[in-house]
N, C-alpha and C. Protein backbone atom coordinates (compact mmCIF):
# COMPACT_ATOMS: atom_id res chain seq x y z
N UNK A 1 34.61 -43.08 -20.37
CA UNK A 1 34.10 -41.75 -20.17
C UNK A 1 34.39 -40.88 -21.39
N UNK A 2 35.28 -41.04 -21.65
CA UNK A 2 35.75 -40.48 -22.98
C UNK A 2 34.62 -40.76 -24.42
N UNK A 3 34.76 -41.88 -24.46
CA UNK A 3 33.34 -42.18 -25.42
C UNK A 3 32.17 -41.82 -25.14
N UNK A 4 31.68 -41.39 -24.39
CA UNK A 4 30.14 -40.71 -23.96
C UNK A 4 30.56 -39.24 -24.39
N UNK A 5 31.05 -38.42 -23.66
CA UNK A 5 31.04 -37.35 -23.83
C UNK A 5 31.74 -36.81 -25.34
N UNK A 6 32.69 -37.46 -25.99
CA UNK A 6 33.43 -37.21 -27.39
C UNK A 6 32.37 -37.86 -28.11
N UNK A 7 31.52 -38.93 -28.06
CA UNK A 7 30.22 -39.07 -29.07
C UNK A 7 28.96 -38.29 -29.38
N UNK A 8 29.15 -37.46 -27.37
CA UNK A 8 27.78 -36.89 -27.60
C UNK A 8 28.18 -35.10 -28.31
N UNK A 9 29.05 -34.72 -27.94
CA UNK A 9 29.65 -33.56 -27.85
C UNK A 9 30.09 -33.57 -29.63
N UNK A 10 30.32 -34.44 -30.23
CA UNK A 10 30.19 -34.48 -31.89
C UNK A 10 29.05 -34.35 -32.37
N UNK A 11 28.23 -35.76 -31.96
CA UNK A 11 26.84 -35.04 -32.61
C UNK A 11 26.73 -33.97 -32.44
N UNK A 12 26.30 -32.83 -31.73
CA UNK A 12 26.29 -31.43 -31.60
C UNK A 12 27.00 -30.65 -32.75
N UNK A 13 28.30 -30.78 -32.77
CA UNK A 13 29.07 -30.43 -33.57
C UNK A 13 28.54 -30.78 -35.23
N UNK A 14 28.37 -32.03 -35.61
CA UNK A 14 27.98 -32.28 -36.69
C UNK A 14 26.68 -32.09 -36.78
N UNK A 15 25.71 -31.88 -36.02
CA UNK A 15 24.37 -31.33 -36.08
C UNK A 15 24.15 -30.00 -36.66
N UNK A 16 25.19 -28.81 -36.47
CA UNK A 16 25.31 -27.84 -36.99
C UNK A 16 25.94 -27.57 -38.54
N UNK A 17 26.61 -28.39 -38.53
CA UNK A 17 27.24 -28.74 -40.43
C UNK A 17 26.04 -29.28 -41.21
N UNK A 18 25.10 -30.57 -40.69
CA UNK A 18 24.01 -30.84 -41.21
C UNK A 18 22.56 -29.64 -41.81
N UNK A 19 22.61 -28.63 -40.45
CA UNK A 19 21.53 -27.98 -40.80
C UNK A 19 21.96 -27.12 -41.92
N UNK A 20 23.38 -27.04 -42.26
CA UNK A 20 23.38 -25.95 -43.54
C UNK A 20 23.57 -26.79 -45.00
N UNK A 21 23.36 -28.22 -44.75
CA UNK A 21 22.76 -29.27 -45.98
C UNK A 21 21.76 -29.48 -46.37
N UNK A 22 20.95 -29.19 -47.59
CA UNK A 22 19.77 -29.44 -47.24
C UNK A 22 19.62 -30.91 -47.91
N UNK A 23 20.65 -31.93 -47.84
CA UNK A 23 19.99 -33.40 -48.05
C UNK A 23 20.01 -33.27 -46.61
N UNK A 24 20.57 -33.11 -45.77
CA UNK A 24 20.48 -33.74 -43.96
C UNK A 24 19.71 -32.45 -42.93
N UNK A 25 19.48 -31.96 -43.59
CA UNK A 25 18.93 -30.34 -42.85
C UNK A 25 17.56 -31.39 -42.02
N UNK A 26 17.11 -32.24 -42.20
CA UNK A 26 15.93 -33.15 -41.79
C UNK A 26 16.49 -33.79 -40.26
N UNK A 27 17.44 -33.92 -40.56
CA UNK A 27 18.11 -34.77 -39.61
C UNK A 27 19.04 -34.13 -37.99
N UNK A 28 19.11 -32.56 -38.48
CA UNK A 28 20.09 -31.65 -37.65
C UNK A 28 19.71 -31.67 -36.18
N UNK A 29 18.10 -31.62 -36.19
CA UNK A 29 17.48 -31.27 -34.98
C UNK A 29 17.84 -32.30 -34.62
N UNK A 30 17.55 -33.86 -34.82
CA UNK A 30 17.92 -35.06 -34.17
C UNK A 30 18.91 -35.34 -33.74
N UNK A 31 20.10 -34.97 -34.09
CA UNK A 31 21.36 -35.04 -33.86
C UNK A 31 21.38 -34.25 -33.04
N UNK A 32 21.34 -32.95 -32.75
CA UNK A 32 21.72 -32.14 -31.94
C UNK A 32 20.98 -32.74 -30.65
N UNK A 33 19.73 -32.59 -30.54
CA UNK A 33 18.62 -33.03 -29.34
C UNK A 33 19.63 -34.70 -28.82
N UNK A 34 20.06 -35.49 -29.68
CA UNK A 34 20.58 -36.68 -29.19
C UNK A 34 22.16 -35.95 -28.59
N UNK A 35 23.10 -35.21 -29.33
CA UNK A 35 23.86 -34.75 -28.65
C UNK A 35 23.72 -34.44 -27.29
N UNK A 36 22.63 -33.48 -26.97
CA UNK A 36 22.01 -32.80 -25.57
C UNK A 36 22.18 -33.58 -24.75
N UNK A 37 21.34 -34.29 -24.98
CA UNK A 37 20.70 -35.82 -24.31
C UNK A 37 22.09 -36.30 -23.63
N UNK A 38 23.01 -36.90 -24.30
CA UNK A 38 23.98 -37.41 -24.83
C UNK A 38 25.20 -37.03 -23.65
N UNK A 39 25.06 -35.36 -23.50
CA UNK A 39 26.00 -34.45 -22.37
C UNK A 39 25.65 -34.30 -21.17
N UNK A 40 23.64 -34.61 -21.21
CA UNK A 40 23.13 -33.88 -19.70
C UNK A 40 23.19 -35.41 -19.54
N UNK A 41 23.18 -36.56 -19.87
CA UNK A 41 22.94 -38.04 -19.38
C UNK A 41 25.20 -38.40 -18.84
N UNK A 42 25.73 -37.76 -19.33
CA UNK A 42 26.88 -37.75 -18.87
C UNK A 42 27.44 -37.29 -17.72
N UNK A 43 26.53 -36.03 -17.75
CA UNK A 43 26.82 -35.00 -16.35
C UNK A 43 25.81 -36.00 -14.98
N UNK A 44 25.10 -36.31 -15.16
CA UNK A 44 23.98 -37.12 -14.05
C UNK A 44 24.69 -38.81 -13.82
N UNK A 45 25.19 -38.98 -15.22
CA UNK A 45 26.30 -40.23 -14.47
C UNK A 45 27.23 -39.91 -13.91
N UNK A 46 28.16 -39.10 -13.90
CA UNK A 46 29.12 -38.41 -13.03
C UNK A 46 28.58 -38.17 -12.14
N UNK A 47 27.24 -37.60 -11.76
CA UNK A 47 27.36 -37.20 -9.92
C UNK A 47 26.42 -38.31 -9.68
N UNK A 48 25.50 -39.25 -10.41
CA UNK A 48 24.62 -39.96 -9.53
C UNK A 48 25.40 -41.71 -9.88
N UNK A 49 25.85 -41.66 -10.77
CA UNK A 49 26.25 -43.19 -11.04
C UNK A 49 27.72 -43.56 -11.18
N UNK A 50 28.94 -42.66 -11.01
CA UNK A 50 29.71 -43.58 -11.25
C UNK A 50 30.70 -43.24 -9.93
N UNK A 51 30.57 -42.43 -9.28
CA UNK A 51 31.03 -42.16 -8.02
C UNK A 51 30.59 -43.73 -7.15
N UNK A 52 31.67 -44.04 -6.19
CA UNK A 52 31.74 -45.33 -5.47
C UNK A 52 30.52 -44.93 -4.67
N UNK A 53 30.46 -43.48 -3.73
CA UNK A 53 29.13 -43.29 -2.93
C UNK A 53 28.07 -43.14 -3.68
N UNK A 54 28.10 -43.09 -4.60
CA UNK A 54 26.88 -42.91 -5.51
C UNK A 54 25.53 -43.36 -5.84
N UNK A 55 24.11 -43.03 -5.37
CA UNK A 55 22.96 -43.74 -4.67
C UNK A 55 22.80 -45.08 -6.14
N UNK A 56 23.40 -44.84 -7.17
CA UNK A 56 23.04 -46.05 -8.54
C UNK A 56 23.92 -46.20 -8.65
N UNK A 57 24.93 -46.60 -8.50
CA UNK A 57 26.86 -46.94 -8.66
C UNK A 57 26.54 -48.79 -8.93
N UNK A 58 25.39 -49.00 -8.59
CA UNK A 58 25.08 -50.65 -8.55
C UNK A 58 24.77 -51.14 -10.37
N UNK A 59 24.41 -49.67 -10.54
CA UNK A 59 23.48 -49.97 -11.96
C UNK A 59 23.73 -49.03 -13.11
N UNK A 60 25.67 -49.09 -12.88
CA UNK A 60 26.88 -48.00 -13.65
C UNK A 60 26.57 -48.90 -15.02
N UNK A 61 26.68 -50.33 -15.18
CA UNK A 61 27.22 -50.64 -16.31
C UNK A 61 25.88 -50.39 -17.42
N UNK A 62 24.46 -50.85 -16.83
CA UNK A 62 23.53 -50.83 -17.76
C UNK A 62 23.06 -49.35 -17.46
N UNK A 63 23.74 -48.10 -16.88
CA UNK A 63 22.78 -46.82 -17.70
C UNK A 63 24.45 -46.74 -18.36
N UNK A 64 25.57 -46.88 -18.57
CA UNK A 64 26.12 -46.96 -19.56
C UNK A 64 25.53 -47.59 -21.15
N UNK A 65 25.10 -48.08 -20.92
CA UNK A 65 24.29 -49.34 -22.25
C UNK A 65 22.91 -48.76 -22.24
N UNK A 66 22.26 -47.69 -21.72
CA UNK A 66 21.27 -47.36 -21.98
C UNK A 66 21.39 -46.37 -22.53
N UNK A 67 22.66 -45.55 -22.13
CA UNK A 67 22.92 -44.56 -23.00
C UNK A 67 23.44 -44.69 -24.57
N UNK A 68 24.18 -45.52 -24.55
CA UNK A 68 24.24 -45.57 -25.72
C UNK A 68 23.52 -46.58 -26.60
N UNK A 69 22.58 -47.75 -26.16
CA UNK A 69 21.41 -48.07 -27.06
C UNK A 69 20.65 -47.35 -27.16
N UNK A 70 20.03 -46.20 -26.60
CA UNK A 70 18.94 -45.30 -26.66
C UNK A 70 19.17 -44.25 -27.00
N UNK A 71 20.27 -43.51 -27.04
CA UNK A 71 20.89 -42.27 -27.30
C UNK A 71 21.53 -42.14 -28.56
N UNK A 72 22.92 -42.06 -28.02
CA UNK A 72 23.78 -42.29 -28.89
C UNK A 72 23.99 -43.19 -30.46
N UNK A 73 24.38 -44.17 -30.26
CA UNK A 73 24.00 -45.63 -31.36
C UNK A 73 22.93 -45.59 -32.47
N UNK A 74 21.26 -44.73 -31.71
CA UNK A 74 20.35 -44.99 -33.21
C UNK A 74 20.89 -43.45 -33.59
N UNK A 75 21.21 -42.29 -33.73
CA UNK A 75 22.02 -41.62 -33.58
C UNK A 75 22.72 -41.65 -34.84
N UNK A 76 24.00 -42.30 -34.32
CA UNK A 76 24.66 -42.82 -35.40
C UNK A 76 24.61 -43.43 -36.76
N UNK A 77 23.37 -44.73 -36.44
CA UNK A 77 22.83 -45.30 -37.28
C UNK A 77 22.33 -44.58 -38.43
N UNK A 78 21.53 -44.03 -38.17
CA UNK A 78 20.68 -43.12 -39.17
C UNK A 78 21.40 -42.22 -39.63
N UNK A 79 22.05 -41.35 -39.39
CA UNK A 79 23.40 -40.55 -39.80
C UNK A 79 23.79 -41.43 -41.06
N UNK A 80 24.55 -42.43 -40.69
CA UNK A 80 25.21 -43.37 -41.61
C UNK A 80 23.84 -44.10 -42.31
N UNK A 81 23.10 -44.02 -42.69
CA UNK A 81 22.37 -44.88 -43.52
C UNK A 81 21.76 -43.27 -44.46
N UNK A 82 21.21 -42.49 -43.56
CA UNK A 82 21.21 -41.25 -44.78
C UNK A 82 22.59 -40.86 -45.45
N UNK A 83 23.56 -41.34 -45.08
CA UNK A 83 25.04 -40.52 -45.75
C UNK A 83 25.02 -41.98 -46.85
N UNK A 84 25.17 -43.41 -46.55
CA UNK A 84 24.79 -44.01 -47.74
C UNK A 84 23.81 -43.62 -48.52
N UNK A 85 22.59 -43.32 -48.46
CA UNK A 85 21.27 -43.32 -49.15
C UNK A 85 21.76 -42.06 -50.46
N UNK A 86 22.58 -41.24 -49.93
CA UNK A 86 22.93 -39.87 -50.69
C UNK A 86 24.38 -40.21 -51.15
N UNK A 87 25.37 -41.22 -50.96
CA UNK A 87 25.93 -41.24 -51.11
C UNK A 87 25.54 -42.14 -53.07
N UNK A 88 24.75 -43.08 -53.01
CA UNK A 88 24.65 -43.85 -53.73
C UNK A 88 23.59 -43.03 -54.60
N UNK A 89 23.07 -42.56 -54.63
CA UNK A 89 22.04 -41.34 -55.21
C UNK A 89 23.25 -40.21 -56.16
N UNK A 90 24.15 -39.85 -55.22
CA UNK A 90 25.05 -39.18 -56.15
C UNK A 90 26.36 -39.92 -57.30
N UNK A 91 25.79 -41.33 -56.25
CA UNK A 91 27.07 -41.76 -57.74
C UNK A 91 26.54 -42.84 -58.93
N UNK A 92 24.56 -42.74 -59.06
CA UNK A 92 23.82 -43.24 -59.77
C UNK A 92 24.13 -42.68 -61.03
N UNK A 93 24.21 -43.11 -62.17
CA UNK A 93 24.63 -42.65 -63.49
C UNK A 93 22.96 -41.76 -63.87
N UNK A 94 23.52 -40.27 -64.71
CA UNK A 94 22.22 -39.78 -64.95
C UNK A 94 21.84 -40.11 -66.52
């Protein structure tokens, strides 16, 4: 539980440092919107999926894994492949 909500609740956080970059200013909205995503898909597993009475409690482990293959994870990905892409751009000899 901790990893859903501290992954999604960062993006957010780092979504707002991005938009005042303008190499990642491209990227802010995505992050943030996946953050969103990220908190309201946390709050709906708490009352619909991980409670024992819970009408999807059967099908806890894969919207865990849906959240974070679909959410979270490409998310990340792209984050880290634009922070290489600029990373290696700034340490290209001019």
């Amino acid at each position: 539980m901790t990893y859903f909500l501290s992954s999604a609740l960062g993006l957010i956080v780092v979504s707002r440092r991005l938009a005042a970059d303008p190499r990642f200013r491209h990227l802010a909205s995505y992050a943030l919107a996946a953050g969103i995503t990220g908190v309201a898909l946390f709050v709906l597993m708490g009352v619909f999926v991980v409670p024992e009475d819970a009408p999807l409690h059967a099908w806890a482990g894969l919207a865990q894994r849906l959240v974070i293959v679909v959410v979270l994870f490409p998310c990340t990905i792209v984050l880290a492949l634009r922070l290489l892409r600029v990373t290696r751009a700034d340490d290209a000899p001019l």
